[in-house]
C-alpha atoms as a PDB file:
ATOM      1  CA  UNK A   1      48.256 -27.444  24.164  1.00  0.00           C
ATOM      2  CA  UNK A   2      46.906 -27.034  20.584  1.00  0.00           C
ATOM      3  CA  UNK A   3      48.208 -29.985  18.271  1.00  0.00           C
ATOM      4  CA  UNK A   4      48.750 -28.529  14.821  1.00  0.00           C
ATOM      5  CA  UNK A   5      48.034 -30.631  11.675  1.00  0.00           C
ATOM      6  CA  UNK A   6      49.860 -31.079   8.731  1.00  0.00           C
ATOM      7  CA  UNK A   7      48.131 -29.021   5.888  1.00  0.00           C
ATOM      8  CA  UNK A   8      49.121 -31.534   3.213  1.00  0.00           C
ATOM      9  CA  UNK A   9      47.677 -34.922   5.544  1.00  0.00           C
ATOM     10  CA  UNK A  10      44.412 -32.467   5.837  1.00  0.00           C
ATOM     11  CA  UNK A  11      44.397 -32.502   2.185  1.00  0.00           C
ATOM     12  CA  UNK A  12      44.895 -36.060   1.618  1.00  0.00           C
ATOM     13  CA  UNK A  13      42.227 -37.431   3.866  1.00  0.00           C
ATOM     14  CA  UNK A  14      40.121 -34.539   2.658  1.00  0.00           C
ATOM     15  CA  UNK A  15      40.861 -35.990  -0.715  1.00  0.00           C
ATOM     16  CA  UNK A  16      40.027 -40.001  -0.290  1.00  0.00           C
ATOM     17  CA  UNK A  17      36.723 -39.125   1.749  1.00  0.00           C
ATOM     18  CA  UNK A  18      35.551 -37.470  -1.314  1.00  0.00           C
ATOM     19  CA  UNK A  19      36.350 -40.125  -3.792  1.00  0.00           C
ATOM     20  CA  UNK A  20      34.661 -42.311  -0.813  1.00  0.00           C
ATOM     21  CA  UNK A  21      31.482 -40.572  -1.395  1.00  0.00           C
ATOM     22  CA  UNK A  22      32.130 -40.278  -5.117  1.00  0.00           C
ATOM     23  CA  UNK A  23      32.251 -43.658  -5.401  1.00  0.00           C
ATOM     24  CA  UNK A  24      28.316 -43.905  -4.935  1.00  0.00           C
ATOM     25  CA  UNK A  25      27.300 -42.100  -7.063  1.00  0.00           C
ATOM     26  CA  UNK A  26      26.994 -43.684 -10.350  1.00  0.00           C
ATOM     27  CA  UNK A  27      24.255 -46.630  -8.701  1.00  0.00           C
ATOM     28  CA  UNK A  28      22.405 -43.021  -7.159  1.00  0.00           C
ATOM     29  CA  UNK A  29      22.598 -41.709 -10.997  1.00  0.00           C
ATOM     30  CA  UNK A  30      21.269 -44.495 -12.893  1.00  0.00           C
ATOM     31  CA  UNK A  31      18.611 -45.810  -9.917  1.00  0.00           C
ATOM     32  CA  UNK A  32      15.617 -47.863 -11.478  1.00  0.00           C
ATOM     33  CA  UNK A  33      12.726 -45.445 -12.406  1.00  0.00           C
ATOM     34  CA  UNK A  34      14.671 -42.244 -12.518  1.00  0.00           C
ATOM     35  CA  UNK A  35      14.706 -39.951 -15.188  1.00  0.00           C
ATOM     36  CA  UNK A  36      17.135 -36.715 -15.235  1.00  0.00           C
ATOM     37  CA  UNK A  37      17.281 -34.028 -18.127  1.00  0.00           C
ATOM     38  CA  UNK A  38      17.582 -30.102 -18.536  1.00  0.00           C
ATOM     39  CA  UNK A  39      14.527 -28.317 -17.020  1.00  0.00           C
ATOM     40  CA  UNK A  40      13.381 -25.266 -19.007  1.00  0.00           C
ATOM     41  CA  UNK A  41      10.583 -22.900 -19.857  1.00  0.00           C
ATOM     42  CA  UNK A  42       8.762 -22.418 -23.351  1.00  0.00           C
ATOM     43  CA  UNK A  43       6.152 -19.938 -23.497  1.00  0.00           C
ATOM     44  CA  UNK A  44       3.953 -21.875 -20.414  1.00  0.00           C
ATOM     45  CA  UNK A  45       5.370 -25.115 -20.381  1.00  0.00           C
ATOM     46  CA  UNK A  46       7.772 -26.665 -18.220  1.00  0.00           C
ATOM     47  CA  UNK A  47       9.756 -28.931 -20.471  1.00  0.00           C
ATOM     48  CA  UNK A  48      12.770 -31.045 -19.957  1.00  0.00           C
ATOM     49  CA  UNK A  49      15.260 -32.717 -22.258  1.00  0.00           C
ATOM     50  CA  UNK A  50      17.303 -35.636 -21.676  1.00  0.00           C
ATOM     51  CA  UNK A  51      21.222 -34.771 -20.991  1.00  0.00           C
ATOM     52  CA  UNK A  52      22.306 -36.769 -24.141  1.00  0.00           C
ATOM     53  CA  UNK A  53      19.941 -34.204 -26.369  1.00  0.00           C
ATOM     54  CA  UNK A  54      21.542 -30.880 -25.028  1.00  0.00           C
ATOM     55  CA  UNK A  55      25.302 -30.469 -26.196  1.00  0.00           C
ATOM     56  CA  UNK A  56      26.085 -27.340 -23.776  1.00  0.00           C
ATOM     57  CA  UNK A  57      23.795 -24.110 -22.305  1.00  0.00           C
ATOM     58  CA  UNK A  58      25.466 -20.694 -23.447  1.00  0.00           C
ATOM     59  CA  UNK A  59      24.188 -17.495 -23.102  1.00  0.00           C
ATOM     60  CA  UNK A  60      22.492 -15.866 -26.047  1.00  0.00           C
ATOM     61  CA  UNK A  61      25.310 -14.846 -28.939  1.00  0.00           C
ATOM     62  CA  UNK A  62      24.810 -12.056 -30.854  1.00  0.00           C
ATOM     63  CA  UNK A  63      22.643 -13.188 -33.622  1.00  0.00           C
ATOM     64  CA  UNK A  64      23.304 -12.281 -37.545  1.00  0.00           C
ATOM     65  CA  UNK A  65      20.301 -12.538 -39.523  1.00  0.00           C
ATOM     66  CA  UNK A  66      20.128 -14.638 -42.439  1.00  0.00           C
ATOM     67  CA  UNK A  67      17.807 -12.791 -45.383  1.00  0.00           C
ATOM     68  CA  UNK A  68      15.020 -15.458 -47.200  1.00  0.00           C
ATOM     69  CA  UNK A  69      15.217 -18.151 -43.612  1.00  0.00           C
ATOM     70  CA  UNK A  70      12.095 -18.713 -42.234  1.00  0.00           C
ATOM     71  CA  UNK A  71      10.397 -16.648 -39.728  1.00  0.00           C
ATOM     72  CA  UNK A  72      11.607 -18.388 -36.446  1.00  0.00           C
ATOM     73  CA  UNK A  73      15.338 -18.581 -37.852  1.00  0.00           C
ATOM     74  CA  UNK A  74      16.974 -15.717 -35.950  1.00  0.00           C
ATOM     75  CA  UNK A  75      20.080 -16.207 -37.888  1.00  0.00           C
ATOM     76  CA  UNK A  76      23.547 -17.336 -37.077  1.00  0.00           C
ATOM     77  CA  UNK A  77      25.829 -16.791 -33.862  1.00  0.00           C
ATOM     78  CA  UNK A  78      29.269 -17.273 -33.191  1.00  0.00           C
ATOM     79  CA  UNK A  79      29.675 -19.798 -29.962  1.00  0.00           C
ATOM     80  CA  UNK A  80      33.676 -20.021 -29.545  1.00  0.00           C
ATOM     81  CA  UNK A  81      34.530 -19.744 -33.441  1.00  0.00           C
ATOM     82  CA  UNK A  82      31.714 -22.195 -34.263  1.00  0.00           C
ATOM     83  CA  UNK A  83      28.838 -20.671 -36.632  1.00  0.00           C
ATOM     84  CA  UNK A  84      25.228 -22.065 -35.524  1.00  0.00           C
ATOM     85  CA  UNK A  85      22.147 -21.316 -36.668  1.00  0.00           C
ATOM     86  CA  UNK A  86      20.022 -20.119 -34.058  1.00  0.00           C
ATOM     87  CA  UNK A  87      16.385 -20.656 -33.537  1.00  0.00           C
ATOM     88  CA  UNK A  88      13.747 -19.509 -31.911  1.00  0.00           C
ATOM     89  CA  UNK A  89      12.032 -22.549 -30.788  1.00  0.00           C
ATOM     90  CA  UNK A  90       8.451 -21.190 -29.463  1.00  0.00           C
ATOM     91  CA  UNK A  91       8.277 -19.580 -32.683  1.00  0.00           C
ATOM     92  CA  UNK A  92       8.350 -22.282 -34.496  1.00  0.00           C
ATOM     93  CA  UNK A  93       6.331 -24.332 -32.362  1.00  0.00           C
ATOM     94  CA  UNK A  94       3.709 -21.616 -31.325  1.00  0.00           C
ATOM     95  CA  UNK A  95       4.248 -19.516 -34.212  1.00  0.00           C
ATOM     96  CA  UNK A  96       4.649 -16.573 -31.340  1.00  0.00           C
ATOM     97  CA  UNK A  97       8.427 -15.029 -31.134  1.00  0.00           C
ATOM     98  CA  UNK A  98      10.065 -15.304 -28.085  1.00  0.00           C
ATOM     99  CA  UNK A  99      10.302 -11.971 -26.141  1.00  0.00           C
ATOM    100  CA  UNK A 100      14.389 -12.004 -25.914  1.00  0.00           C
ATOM    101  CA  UNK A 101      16.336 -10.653 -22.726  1.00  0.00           C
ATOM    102  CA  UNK A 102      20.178  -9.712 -21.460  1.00  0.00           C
ATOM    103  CA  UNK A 103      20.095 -13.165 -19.587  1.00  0.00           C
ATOM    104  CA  UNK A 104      18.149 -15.089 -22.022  1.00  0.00           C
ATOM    105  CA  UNK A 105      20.016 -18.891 -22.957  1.00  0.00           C
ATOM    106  CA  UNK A 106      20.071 -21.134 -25.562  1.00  0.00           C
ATOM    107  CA  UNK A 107      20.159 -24.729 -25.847  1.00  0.00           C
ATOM    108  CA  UNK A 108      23.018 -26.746 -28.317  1.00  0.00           C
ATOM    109  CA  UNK A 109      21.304 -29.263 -29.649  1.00  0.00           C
ATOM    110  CA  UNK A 110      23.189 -31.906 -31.836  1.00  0.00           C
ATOM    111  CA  UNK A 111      21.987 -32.380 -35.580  1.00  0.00           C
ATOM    112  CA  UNK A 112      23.101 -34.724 -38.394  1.00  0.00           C
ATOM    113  CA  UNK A 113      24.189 -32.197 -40.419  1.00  0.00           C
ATOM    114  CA  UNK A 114      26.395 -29.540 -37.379  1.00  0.00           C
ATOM    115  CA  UNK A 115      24.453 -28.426 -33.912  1.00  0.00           C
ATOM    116  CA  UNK A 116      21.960 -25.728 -33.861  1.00  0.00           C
ATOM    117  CA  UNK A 117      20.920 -23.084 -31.163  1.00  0.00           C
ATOM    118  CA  UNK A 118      17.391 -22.970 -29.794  1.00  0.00           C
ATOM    119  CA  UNK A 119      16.226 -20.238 -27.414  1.00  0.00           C
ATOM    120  CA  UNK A 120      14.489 -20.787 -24.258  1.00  0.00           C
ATOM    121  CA  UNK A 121      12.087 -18.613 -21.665  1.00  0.00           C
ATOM    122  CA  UNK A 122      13.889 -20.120 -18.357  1.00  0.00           C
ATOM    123  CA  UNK A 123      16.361 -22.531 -17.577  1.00  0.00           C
ATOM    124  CA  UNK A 124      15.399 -24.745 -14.341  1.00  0.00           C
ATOM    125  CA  UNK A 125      18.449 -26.838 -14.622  1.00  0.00           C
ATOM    126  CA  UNK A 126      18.579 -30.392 -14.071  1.00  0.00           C
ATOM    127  CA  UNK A 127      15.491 -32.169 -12.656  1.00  0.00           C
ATOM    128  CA  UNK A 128      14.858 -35.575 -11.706  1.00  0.00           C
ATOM    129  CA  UNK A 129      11.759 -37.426 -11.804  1.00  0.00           C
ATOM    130  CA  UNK A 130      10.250 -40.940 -10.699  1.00  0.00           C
ATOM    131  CA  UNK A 131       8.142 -43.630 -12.571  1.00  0.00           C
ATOM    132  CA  UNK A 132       5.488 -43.166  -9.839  1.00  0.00           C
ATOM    133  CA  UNK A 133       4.891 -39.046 -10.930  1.00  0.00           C
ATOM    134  CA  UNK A 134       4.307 -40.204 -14.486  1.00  0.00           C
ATOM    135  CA  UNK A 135       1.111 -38.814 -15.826  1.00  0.00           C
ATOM    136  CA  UNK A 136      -0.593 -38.056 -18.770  1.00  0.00           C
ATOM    137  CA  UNK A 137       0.777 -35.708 -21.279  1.00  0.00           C
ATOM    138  CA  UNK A 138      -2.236 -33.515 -21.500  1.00  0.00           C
ATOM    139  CA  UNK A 139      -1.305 -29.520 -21.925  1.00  0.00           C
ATOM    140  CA  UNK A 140       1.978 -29.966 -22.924  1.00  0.00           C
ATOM    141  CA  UNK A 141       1.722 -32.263 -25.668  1.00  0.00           C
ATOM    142  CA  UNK A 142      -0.870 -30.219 -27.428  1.00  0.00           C
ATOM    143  CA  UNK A 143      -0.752 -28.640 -30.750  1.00  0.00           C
ATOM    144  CA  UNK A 144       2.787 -28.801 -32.445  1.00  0.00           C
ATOM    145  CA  UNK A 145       4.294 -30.255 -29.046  1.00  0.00           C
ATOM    146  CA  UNK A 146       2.034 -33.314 -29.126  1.00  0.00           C
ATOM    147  CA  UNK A 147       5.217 -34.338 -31.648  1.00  0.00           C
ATOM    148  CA  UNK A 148       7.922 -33.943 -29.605  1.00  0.00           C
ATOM    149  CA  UNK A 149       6.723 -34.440 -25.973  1.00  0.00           C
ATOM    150  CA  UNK A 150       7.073 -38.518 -25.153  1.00  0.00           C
ATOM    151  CA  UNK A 151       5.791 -38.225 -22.058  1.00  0.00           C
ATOM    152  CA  UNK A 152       4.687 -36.237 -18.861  1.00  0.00           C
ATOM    153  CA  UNK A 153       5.766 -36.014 -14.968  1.00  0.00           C
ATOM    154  CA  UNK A 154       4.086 -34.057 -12.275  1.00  0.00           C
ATOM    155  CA  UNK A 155       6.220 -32.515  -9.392  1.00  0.00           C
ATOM    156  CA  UNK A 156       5.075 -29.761  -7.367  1.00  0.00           C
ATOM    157  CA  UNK A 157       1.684 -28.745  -8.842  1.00  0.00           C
ATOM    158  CA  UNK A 158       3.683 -28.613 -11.771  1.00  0.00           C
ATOM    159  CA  UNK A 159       3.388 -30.926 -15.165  1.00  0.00           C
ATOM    160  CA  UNK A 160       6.887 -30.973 -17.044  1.00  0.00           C
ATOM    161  CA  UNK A 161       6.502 -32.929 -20.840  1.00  0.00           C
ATOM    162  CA  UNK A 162       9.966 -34.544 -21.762  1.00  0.00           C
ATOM    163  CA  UNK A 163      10.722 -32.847 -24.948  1.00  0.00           C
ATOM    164  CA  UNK A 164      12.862 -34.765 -27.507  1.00  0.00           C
ATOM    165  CA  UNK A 165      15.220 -32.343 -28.876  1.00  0.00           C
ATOM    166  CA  UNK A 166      16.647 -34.690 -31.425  1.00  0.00           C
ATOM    167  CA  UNK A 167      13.300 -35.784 -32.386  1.00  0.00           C
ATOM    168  CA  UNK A 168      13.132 -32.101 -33.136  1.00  0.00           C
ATOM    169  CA  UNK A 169      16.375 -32.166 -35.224  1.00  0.00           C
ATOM    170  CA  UNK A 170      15.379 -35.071 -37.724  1.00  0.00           C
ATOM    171  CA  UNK A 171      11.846 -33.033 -38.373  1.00  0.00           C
ATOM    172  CA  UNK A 172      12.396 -32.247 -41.981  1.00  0.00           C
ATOM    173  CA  UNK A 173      10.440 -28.617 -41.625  1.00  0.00           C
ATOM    174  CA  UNK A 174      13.247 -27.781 -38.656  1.00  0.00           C
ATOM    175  CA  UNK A 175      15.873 -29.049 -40.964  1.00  0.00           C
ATOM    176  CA  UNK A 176      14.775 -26.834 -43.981  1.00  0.00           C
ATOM    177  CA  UNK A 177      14.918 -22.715 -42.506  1.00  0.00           C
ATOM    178  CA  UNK A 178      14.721 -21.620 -46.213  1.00  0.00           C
ATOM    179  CA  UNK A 179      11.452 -19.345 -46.303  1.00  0.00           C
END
């Protein structure tokens, strides 16, 4: 004899063992020596950003131009009735334009005067790292980037710099896209 279960009791305890294992999670979020940001691509860096320095990811708008902005300026986009300038961010770091694609994203990064767009190569997504795979910024803190990376972790072969995106936004030469 089968014993049938009442789909709405299912629910419930479904329900409270999630909130049990919710419950956890803000000591496994803040843990001692973690960091966690937004993992992207720039040119051949592996950067990440802390969460507090990206507003939102959205796909790339369609782009206005803006005649006499500076070279890396791309122009202005409409994201959900909201103008923002949008810029691309290797450009004016490497002074090389990014190659843009159909899946290419941007990141919305609060200012003090309104939130601007900046394109990426690749999103990762979020990434964690540990005190202990702290290393040396050298490679991605060279050049313009030596400005904005604070500091370096190696996962994986890989080195990612920890780019500060609202370092970025007080730079007076990123606040002033006049050519």
């Amino acid at each position: 004899m089968t014993q049938h279960r009442d789909p709405f009791a299912m629910l419930l305890e479904f329900e409270q063992r999630s909130l049990a294992h919710v419950a956890g999670l803000p000591e496994q979020f803040d843990a001692p020596g973690l960091w966690r940001g937004i993992g992207y691509r720039l040119g051949e860096r592996r950067l990440a950003s802390a969460f507090d320095d990206v507003l939102e990811i959205v796909p790339m708008p369609p782009v206005t131009p803006v005649p006499g902005a500076q070279a890396w300026m791309l122009g202005v986009g409409n994201v959900r009735g909201n103008l923002l300038p949008i810029v691309d961010l290797k450009q004016f770091l490497e002074g090389e334009r990014t190659v843009l694609h159909e899946t290419q994203r941007v990141l919305i990064v609060r200012q003090p005067d309104g939130d601007v767009a900046v394109t990426i190569d690749e999103l990762f997504g979020q990434r964690s790292f540990h005190d202990e795979q702290q290393v040396e910024p050298d490679g991605v803190a060279e050049g313009r980037y030596a400005h904005f990376v604070e500091r370096a972790y190696r996962l994986a072969d890989q080195t990612w710099g920890v780019f500060s995106l609202s370092r970025l936004a007080r730079t007076p030469e990123f606040r002033q896209a006049a050519a």
